[in-house]
N, C-alpha and C. Protein backbone atom coordinates (compact mmCIF):
# COMPACT_ATOMS: atom_id res chain seq x y z
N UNK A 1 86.91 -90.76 111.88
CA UNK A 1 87.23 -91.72 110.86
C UNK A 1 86.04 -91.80 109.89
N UNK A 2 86.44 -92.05 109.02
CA UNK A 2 85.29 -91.76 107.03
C UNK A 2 85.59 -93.30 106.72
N UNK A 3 84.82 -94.54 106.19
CA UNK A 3 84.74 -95.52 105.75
C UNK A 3 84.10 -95.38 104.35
N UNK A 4 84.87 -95.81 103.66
CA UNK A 4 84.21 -96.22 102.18
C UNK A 4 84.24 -97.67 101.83
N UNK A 5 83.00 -98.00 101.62
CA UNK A 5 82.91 -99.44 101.33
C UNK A 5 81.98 -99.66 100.04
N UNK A 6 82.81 -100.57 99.15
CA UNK A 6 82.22 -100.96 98.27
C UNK A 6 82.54 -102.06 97.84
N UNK A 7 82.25 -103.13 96.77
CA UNK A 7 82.46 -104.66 96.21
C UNK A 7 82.88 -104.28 94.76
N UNK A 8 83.92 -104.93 94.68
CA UNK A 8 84.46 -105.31 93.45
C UNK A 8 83.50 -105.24 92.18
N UNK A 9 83.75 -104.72 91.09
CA UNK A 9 82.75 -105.14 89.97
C UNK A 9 83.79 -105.70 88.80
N UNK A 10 83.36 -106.40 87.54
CA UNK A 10 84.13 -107.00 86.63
C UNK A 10 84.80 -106.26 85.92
N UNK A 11 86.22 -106.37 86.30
CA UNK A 11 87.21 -105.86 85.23
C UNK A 11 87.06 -104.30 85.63
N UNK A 12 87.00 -103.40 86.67
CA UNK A 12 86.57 -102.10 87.06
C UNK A 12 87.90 -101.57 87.90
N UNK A 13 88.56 -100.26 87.53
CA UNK A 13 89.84 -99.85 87.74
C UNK A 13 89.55 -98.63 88.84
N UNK A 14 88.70 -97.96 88.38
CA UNK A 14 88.12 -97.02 89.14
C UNK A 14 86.57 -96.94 89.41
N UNK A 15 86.66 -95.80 90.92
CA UNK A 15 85.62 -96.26 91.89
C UNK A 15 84.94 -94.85 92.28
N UNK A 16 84.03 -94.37 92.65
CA UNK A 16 83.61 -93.50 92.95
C UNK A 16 82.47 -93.43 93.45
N UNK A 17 81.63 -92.70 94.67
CA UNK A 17 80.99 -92.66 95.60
C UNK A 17 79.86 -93.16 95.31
N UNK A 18 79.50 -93.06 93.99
CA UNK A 18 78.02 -93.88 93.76
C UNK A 18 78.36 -95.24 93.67
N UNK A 19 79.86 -95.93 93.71
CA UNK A 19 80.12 -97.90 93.68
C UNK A 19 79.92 -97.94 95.27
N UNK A 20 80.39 -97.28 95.92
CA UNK A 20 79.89 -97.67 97.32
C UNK A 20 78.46 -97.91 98.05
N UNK A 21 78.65 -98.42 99.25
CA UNK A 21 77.57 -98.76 99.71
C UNK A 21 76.46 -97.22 100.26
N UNK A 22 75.69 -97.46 100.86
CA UNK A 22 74.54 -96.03 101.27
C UNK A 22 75.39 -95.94 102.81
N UNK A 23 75.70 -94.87 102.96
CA UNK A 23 76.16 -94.20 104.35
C UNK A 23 77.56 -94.62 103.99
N UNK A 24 78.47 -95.19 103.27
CA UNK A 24 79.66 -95.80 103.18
C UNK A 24 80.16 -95.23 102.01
N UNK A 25 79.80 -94.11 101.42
CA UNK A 25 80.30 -93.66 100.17
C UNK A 25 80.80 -92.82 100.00
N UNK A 26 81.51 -91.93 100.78
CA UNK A 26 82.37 -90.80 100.29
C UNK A 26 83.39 -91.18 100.54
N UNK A 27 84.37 -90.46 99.52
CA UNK A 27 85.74 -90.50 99.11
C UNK A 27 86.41 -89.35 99.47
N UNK A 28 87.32 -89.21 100.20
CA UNK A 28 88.17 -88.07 100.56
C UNK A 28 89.25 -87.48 100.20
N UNK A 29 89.56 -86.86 99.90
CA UNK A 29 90.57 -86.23 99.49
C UNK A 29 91.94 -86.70 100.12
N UNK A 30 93.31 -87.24 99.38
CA UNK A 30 94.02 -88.05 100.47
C UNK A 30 94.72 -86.46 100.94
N UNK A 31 94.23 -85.55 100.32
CA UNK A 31 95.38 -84.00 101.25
C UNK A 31 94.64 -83.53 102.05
N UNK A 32 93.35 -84.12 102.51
CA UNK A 32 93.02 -83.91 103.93
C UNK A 32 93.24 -84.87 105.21
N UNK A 33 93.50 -85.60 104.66
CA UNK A 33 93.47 -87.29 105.77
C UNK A 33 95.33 -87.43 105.78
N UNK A 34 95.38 -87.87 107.34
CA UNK A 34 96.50 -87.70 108.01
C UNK A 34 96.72 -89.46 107.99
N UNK A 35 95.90 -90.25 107.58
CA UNK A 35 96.19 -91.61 107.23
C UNK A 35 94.73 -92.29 106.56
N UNK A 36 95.45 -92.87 105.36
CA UNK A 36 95.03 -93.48 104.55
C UNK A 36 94.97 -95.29 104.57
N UNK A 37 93.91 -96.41 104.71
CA UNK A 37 94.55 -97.37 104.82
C UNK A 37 93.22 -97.92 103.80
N UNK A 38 93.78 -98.85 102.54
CA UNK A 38 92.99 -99.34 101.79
C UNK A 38 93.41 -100.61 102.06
N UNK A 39 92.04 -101.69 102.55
CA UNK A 39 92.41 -102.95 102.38
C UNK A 39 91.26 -103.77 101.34
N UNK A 40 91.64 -104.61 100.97
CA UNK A 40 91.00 -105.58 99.18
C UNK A 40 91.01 -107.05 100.01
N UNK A 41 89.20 -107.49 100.19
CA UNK A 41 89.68 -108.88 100.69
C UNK A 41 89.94 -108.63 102.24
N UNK A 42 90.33 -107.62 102.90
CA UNK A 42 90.57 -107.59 104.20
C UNK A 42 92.18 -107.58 103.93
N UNK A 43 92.91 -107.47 103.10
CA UNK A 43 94.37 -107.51 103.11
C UNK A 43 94.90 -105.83 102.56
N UNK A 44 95.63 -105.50 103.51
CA UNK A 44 96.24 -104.07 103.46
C UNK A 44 96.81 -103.70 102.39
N UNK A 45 96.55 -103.06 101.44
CA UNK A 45 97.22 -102.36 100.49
C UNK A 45 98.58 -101.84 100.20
N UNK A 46 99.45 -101.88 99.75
CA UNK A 46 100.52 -100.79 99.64
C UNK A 46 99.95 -99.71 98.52
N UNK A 47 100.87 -98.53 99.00
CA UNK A 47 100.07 -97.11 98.69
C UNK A 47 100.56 -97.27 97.01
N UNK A 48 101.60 -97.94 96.74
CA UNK A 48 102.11 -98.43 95.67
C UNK A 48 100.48 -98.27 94.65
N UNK A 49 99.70 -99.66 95.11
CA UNK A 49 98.40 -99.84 94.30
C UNK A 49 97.28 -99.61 94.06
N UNK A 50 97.56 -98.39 94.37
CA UNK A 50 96.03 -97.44 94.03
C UNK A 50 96.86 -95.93 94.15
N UNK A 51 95.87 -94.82 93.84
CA UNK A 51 95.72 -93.75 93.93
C UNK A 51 94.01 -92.96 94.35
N UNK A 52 93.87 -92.55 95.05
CA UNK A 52 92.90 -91.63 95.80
C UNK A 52 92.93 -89.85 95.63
N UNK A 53 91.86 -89.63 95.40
CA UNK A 53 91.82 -88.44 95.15
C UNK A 53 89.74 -88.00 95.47
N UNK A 54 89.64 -86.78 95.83
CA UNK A 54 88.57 -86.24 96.29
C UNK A 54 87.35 -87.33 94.94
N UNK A 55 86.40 -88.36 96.01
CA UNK A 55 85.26 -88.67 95.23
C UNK A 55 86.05 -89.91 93.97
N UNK A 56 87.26 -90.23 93.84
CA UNK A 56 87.50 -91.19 92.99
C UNK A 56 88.63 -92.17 93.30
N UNK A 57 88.42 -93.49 93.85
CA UNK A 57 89.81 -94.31 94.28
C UNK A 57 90.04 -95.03 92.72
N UNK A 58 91.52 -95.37 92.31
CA UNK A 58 91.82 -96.08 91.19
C UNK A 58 92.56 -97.12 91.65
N UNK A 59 92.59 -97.96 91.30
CA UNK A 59 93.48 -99.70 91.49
C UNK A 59 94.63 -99.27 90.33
N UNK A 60 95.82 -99.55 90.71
CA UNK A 60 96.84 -99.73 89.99
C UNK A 60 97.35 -100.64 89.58
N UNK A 61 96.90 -101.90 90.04
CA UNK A 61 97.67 -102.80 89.98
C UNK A 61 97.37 -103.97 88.45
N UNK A 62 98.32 -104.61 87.83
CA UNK A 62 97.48 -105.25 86.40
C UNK A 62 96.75 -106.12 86.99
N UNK A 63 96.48 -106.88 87.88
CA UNK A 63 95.01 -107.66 88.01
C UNK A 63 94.40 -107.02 89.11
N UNK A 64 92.87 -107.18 88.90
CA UNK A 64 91.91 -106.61 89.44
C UNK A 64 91.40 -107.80 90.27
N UNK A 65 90.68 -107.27 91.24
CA UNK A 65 89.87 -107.91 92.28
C UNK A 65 88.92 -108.55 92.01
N UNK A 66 88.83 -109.92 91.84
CA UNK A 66 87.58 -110.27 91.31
C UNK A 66 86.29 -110.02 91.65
N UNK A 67 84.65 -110.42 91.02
CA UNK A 67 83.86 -109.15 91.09
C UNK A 67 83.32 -109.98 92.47
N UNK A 68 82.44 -108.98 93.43
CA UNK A 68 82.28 -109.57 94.86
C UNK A 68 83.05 -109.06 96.14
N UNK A 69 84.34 -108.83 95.37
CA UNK A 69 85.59 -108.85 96.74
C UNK A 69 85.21 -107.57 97.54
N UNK A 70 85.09 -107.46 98.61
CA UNK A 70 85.20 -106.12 99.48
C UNK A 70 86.42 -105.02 99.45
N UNK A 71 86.02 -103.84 99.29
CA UNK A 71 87.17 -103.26 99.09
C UNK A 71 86.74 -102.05 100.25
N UNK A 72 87.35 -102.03 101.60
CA UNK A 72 87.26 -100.82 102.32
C UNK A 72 88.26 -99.96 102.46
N UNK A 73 87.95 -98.28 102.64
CA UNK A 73 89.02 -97.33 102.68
C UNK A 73 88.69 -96.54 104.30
N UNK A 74 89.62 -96.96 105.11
CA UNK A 74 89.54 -95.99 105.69
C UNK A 74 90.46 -94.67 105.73
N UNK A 75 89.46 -93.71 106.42
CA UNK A 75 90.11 -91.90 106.28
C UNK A 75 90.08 -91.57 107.48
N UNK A 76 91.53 -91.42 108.05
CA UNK A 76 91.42 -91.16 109.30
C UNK A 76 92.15 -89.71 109.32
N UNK A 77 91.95 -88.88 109.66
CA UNK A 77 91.76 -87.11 110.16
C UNK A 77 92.35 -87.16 111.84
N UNK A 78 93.91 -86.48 112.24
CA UNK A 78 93.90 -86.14 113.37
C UNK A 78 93.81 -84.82 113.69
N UNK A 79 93.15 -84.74 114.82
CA UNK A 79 93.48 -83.32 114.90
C UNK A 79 93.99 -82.82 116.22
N UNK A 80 94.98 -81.89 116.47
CA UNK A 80 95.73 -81.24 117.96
C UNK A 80 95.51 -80.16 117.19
N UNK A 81 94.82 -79.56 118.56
CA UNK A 81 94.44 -78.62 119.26
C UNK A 81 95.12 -78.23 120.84
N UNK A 82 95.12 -76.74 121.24
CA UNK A 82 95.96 -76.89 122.08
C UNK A 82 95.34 -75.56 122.24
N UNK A 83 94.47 -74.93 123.75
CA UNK A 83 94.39 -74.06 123.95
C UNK A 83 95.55 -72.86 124.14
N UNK A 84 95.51 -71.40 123.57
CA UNK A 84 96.20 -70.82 124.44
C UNK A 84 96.42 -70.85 125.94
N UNK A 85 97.97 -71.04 126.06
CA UNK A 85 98.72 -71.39 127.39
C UNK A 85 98.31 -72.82 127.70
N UNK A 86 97.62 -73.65 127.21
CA UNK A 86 97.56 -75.36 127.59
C UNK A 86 99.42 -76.01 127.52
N UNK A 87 98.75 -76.90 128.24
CA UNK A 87 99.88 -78.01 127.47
C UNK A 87 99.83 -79.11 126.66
């Protein structure tokens, strides 16, 4: 799992790895991640209001987060694996 965390700034639509915090700043590509969950405030997103893409998240929605608010993304990656002849 990849965490991106960053705070709201005034009137700001889009986000990118330098708004995040240090160790909390990369942005992933959503066509590598097998689940995506953005929450604003601690409240879950619909995929509806934003868009994600490698290094840049955008807010879709007409009002913005006021400045302060926490905005975390997590990137969660599964992976199966399965030796030859395993089960």
């Amino acid at each position: 799992m990849t965490l991106y965390i960053a705070t709201a700034q005034n009137q700001k639509r889009i986000y990118t790895g330098s708004d995040g915090l240090a160790g909390y700043n990369q942005i992933l590509s959503a066509k590598h991640c097998d689940i995506i969950s953005v929450f604003i405030n601690g409240v879950l997103q619909p995929t509806a209001n934003y868009t994600i893409h490698r290094n840049r998240f955008r807010l879709r929605t007409r009002d913005l987060p006021p400045a302060g608010t926490p905005i975390v993304i997590q990137f969660i990656q599964l992976c199966c694996c399965m030796a030859k002849g395993g089960e």
